[in-house]
N, C-alpha and C. Protein backbone atom coordinates (compact mmCIF):
# COMPACT_ATOMS: atom_id res chain seq x y z
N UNK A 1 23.00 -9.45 38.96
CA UNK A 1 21.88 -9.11 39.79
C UNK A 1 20.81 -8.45 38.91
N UNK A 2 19.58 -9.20 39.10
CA UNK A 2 18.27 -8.42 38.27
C UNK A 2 17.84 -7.31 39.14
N UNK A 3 17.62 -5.90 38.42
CA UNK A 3 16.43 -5.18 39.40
C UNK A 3 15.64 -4.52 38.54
N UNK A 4 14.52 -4.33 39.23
CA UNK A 4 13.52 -4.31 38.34
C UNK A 4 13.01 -2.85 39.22
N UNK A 5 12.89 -2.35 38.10
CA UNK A 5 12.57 -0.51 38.48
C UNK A 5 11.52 -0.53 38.05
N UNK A 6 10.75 -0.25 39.21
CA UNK A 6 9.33 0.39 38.98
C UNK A 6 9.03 1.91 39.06
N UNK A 7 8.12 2.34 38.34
CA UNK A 7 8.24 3.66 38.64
C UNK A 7 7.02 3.95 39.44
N UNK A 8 7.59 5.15 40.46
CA UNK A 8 6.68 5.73 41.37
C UNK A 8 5.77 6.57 40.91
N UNK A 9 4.48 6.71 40.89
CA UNK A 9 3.89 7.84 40.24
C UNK A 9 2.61 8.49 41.32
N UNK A 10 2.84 9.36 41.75
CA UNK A 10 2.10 10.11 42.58
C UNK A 10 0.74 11.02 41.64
N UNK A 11 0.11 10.45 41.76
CA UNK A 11 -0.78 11.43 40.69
C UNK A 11 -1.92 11.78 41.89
N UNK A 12 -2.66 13.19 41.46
CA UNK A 12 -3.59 13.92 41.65
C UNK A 12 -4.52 14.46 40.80
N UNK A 13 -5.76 14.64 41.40
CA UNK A 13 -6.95 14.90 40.35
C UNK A 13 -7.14 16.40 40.79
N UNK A 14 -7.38 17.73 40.39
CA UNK A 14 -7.67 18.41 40.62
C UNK A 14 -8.73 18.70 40.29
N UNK A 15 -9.79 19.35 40.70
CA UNK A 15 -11.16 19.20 39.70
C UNK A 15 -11.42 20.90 39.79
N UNK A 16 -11.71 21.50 38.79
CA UNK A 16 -11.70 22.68 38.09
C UNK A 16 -13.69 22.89 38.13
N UNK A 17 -14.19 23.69 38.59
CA UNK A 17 -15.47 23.79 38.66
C UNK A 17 -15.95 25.82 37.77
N UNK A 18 -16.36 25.42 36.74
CA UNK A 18 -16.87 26.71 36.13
C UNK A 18 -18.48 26.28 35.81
N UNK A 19 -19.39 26.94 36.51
CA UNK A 19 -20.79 27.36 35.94
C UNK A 19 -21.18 28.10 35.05
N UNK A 20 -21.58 27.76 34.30
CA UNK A 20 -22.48 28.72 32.93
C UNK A 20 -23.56 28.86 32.71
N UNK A 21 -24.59 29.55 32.30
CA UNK A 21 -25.75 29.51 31.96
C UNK A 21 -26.12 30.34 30.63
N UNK A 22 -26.91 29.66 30.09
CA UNK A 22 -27.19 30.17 28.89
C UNK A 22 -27.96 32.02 29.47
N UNK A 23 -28.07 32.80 28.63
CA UNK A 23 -28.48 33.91 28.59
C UNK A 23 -29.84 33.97 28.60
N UNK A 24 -30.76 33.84 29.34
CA UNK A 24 -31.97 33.71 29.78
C UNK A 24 -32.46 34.66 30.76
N UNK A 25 -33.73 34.80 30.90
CA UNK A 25 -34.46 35.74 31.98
C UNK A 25 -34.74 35.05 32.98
N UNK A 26 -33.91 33.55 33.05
CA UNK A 26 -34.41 32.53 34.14
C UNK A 26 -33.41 33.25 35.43
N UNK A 27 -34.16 33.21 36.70
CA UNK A 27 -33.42 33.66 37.69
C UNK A 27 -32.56 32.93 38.55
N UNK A 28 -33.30 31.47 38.20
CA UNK A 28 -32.78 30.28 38.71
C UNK A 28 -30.85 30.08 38.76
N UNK A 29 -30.36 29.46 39.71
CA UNK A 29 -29.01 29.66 39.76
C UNK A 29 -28.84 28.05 40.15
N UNK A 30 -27.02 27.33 40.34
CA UNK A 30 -26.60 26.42 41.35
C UNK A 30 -25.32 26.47 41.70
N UNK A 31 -24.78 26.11 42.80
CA UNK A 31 -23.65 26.50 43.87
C UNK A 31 -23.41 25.23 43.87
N UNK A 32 -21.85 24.93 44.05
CA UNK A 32 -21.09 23.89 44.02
C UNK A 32 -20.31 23.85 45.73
N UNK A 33 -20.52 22.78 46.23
CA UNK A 33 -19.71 23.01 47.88
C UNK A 33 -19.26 21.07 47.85
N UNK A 34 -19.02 21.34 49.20
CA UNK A 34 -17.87 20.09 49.96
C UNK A 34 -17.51 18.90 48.58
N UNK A 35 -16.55 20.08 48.62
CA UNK A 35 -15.52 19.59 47.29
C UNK A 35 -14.38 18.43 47.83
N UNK A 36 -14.52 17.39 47.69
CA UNK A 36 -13.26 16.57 48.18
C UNK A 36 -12.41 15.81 47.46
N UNK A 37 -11.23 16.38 47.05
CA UNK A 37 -10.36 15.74 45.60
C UNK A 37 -9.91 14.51 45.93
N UNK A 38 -10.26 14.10 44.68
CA UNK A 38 -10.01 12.39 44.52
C UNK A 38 -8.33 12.39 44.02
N UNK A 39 -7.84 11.52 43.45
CA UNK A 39 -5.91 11.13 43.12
C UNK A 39 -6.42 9.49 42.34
N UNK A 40 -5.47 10.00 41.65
CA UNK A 40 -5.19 9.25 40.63
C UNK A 40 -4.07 8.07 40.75
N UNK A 41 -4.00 6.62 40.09
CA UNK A 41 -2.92 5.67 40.19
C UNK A 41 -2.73 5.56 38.93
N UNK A 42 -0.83 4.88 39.42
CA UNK A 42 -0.99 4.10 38.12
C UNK A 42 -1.71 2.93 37.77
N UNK A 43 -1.93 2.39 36.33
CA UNK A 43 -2.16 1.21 36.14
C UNK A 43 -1.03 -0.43 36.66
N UNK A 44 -0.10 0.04 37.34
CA UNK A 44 0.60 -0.91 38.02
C UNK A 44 1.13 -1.86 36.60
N UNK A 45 1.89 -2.66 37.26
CA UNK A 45 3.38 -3.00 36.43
C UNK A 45 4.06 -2.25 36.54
N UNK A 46 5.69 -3.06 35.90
CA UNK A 46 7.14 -2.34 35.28
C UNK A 46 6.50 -0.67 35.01
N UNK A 47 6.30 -0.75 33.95
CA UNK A 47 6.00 0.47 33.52
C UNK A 47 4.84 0.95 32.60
N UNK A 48 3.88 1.59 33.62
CA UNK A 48 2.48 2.03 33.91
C UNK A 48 1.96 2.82 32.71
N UNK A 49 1.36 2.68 31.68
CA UNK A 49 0.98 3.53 30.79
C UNK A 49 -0.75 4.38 31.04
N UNK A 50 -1.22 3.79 32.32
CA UNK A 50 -2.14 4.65 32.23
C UNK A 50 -2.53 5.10 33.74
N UNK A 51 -3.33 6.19 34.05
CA UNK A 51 -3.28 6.83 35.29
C UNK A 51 -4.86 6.55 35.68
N UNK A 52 -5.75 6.53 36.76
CA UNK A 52 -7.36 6.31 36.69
C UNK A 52 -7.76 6.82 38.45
N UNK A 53 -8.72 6.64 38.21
CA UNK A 53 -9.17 6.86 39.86
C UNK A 53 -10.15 6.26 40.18
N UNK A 54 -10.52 5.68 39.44
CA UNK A 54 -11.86 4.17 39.56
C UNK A 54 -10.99 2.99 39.27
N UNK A 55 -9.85 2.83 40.55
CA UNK A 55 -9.39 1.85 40.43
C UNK A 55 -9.52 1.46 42.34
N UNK A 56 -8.68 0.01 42.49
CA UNK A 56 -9.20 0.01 43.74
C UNK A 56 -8.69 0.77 44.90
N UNK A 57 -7.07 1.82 44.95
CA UNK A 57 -6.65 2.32 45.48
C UNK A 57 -6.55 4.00 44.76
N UNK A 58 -7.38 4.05 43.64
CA UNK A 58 -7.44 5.42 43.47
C UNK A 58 -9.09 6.07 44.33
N UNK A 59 -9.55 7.46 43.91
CA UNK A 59 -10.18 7.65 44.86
C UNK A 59 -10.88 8.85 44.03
N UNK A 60 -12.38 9.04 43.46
CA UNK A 60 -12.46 9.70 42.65
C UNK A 60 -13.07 11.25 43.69
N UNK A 61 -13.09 12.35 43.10
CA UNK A 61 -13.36 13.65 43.67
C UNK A 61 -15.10 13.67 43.63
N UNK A 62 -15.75 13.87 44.98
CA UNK A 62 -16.79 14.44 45.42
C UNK A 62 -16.96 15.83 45.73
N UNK A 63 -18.21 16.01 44.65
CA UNK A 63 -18.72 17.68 45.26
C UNK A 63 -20.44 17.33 45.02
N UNK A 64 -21.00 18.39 45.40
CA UNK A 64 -22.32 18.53 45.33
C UNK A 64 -22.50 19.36 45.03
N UNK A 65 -23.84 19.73 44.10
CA UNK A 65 -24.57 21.00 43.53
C UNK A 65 -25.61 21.08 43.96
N UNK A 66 -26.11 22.23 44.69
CA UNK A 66 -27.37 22.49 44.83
C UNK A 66 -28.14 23.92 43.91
N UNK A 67 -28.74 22.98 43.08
CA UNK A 67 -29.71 23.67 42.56
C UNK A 67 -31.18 24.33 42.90
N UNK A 68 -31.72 25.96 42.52
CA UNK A 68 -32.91 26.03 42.91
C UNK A 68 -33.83 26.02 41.56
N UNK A 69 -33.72 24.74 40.53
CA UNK A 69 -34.39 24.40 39.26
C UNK A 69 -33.93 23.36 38.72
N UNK A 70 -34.41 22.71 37.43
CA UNK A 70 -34.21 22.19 37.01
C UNK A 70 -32.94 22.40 35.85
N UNK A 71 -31.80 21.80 35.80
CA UNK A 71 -30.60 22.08 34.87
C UNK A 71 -29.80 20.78 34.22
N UNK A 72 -28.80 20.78 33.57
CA UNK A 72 -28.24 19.86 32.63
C UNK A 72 -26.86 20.28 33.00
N UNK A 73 -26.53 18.86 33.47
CA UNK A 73 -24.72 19.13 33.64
C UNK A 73 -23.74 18.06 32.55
N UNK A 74 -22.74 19.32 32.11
CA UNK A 74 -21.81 18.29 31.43
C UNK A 74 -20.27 18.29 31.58
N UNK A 75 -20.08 17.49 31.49
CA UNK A 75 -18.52 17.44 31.74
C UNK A 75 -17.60 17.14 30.70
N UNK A 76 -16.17 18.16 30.85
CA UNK A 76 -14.99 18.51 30.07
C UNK A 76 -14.70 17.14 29.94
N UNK A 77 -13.30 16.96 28.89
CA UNK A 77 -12.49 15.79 28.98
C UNK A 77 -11.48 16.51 30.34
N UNK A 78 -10.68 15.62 30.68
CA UNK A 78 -9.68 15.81 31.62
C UNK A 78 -8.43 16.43 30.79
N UNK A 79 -7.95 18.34 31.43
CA UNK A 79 -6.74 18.65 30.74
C UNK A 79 -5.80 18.60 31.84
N UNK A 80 -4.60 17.68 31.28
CA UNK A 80 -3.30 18.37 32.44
C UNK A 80 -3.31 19.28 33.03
N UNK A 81 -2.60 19.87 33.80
CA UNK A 81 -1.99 20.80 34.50
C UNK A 81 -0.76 20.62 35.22
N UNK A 82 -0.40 19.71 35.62
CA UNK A 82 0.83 19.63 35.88
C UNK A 82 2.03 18.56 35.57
N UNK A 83 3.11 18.40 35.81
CA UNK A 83 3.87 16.97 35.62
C UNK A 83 4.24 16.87 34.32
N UNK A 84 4.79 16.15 34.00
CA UNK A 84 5.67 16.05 32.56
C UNK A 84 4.47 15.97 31.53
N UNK A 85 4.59 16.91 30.58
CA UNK A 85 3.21 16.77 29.50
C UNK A 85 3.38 15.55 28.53
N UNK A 86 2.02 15.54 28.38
CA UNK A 86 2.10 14.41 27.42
C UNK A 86 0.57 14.57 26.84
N UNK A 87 0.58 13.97 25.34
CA UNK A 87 -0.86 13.90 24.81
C UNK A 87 -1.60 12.80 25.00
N UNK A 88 -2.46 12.20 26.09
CA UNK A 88 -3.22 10.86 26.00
C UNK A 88 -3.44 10.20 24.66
N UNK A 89 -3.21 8.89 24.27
CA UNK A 89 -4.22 8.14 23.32
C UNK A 89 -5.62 8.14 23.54
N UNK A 90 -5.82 8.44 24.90
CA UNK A 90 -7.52 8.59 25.70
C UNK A 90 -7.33 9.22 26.99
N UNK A 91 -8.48 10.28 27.07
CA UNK A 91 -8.38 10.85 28.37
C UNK A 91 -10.33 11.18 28.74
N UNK A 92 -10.86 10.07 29.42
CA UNK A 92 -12.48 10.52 29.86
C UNK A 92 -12.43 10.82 31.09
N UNK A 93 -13.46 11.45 31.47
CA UNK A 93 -14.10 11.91 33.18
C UNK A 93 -14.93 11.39 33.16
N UNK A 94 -15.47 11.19 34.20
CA UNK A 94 -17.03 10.32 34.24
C UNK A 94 -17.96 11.03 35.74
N UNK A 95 -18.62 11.67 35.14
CA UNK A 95 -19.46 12.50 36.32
C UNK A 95 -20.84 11.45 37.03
N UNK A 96 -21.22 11.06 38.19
CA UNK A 96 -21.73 10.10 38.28
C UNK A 96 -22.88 10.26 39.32
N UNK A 97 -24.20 10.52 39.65
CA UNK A 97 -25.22 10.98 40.64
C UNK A 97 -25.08 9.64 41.58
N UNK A 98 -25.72 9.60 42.73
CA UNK A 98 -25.73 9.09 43.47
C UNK A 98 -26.84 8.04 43.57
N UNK A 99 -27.69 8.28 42.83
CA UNK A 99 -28.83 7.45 42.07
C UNK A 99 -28.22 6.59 41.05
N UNK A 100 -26.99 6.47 40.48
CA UNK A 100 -26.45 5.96 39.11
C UNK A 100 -26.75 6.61 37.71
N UNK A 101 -27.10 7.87 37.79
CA UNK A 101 -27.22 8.85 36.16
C UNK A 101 -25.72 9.03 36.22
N UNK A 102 -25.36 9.02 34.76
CA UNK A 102 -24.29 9.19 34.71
C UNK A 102 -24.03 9.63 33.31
N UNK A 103 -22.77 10.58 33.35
CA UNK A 103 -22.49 10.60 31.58
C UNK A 103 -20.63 11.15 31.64
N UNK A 104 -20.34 10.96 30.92
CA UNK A 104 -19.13 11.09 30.40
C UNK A 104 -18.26 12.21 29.21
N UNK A 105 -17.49 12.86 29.23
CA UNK A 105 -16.69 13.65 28.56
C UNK A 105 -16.74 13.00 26.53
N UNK A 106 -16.73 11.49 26.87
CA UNK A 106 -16.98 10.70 25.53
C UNK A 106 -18.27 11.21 24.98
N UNK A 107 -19.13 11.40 25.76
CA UNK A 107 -20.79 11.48 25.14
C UNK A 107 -21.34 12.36 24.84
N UNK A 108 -20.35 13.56 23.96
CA UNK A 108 -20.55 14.70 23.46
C UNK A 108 -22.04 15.41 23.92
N UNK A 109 -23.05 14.81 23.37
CA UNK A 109 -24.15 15.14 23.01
C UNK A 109 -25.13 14.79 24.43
N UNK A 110 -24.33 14.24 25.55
CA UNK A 110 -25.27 14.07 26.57
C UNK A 110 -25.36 14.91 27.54
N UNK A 111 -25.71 14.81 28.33
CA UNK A 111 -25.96 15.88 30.06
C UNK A 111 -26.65 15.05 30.79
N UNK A 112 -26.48 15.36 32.36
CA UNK A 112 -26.93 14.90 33.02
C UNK A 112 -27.68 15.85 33.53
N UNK A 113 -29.23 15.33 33.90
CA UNK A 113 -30.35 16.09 34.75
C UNK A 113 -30.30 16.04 35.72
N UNK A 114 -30.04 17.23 36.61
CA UNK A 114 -30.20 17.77 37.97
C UNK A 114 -31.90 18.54 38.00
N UNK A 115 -31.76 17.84 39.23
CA UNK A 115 -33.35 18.43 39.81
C UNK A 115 -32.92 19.22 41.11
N UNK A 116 -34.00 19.96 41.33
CA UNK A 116 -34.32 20.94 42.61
C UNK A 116 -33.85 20.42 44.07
N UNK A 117 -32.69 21.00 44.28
CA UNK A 117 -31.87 20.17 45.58
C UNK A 117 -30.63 20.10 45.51
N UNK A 118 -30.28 19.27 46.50
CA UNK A 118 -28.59 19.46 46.29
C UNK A 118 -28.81 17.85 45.98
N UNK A 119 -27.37 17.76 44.86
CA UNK A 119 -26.72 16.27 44.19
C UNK A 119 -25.66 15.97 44.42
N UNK A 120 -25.66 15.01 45.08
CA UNK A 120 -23.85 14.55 45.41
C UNK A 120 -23.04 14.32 44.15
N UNK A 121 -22.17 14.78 43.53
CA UNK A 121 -21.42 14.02 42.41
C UNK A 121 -20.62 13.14 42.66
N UNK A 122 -19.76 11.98 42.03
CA UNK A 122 -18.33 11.27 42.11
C UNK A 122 -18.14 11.69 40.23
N UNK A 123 -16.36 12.08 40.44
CA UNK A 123 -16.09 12.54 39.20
C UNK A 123 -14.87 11.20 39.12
N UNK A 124 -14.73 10.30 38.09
CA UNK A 124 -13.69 9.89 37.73
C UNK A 124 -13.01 10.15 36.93
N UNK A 125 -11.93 10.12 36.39
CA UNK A 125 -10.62 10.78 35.80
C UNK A 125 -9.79 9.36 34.85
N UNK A 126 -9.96 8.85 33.93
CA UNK A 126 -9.09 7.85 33.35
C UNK A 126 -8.02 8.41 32.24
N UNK A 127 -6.91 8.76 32.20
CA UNK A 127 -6.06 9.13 31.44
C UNK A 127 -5.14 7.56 31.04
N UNK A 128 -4.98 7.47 29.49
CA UNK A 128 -3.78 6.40 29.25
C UNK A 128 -2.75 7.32 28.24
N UNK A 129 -1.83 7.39 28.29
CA UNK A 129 -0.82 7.49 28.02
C UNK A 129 -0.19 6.98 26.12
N UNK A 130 -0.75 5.37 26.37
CA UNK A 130 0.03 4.61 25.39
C UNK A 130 0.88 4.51 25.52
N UNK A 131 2.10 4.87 26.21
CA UNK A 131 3.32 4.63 26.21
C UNK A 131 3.35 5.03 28.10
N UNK A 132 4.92 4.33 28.02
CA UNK A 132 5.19 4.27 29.72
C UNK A 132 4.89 5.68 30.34
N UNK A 133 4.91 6.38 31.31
CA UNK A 133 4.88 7.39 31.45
C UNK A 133 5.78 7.56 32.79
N UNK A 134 6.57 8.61 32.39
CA UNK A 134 7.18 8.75 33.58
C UNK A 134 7.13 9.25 34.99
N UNK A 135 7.90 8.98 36.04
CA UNK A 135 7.76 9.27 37.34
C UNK A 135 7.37 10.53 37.69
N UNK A 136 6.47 11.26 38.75
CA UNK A 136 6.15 12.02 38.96
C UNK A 136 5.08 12.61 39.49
N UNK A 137 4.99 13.98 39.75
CA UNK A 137 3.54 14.17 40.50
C UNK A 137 2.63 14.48 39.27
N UNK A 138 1.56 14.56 39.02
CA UNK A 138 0.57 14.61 37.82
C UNK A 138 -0.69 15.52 38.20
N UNK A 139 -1.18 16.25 37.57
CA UNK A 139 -2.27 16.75 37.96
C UNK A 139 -3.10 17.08 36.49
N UNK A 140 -5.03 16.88 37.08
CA UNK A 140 -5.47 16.88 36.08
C UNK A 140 -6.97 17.56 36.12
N UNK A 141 -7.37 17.95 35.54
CA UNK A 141 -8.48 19.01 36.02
C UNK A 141 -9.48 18.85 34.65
N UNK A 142 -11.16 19.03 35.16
CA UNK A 142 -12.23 18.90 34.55
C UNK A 142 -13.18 20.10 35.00
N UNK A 143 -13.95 20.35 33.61
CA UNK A 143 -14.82 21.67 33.98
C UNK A 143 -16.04 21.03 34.00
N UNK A 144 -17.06 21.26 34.93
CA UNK A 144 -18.86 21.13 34.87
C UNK A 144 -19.37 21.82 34.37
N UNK A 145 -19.93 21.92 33.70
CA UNK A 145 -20.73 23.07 33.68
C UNK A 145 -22.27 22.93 33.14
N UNK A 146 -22.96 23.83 33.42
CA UNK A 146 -24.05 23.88 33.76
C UNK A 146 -25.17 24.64 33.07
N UNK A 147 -26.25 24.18 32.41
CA UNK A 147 -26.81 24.97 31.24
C UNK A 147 -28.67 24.45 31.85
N UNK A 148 -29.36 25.57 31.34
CA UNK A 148 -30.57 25.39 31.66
C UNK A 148 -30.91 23.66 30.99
């Protein structure tokens, strides 16, 4: 008898929100609200080497910032927090406006421009593994943060 074991993998995105601002006499501030966490899949097959949430049954995390100025947001790579550790071969976030600006944890040197108002975000989460990864719940968390 063949059986073919798939593994179950329950993954979750947690999304980690810290604001910063450079040290300025600017009075200007922004507030982060209706936070709604996205979860993560596997990449499907036998055995799944990578986890994502811009897939068609994953589901990436929405929040919004409302700003009263003009500011630059950037986003962490994605660090574990929970579930069997492991070091990715690749791990990006992808922070994404609702207009299509967008930038990524890869793009060191970029930010995204927020203007005066509130901005819906979608955050995606792609972690691979390289190797199978085992069964379990997973959790994974990204910082914003926020600079004049």
């Amino acid at each position: 008898m063949l059986i073919i074991l798939r593994y179950l993998i329950i993954s979750t995105v947690i999304l980690t929100v810290i604001m910063t601002k450079a040290a300025t006499a600017q009075t200007s501030n922004c507030s982060f609200s209706q936070l709604i966490p996205g979860y993560l899949v596997d990449s499907g097959g036998i055995l799944p080497t990578k986890l994502a949430s811009s897939s068609d049954v994953g589901a990436a995390s929405e929040v919004s910032v409302t700003c009263d100025g003009s500011f630059n947001l950037i986003i962490s790579s994605p660090t574990q927090t929970a579930g069997q550790n492991f070091t990715p071969v690749s791990s990006i976030a992808t922070v994404q406006t609702s207009t299509g600006l967008s930038t990524s944890s890869d793009q060191q040197s970029s930010s995204l421009p927020l203007s005066t108002g509130i901005t819906p975000l979608s955050i995606n989460i792609s972690v691979d593994k390289g190797s199978p990864i085992a069964a379990g719940n997973y959790a994974f968390s990204v910082v914003l943060t926020i600079v004049p």
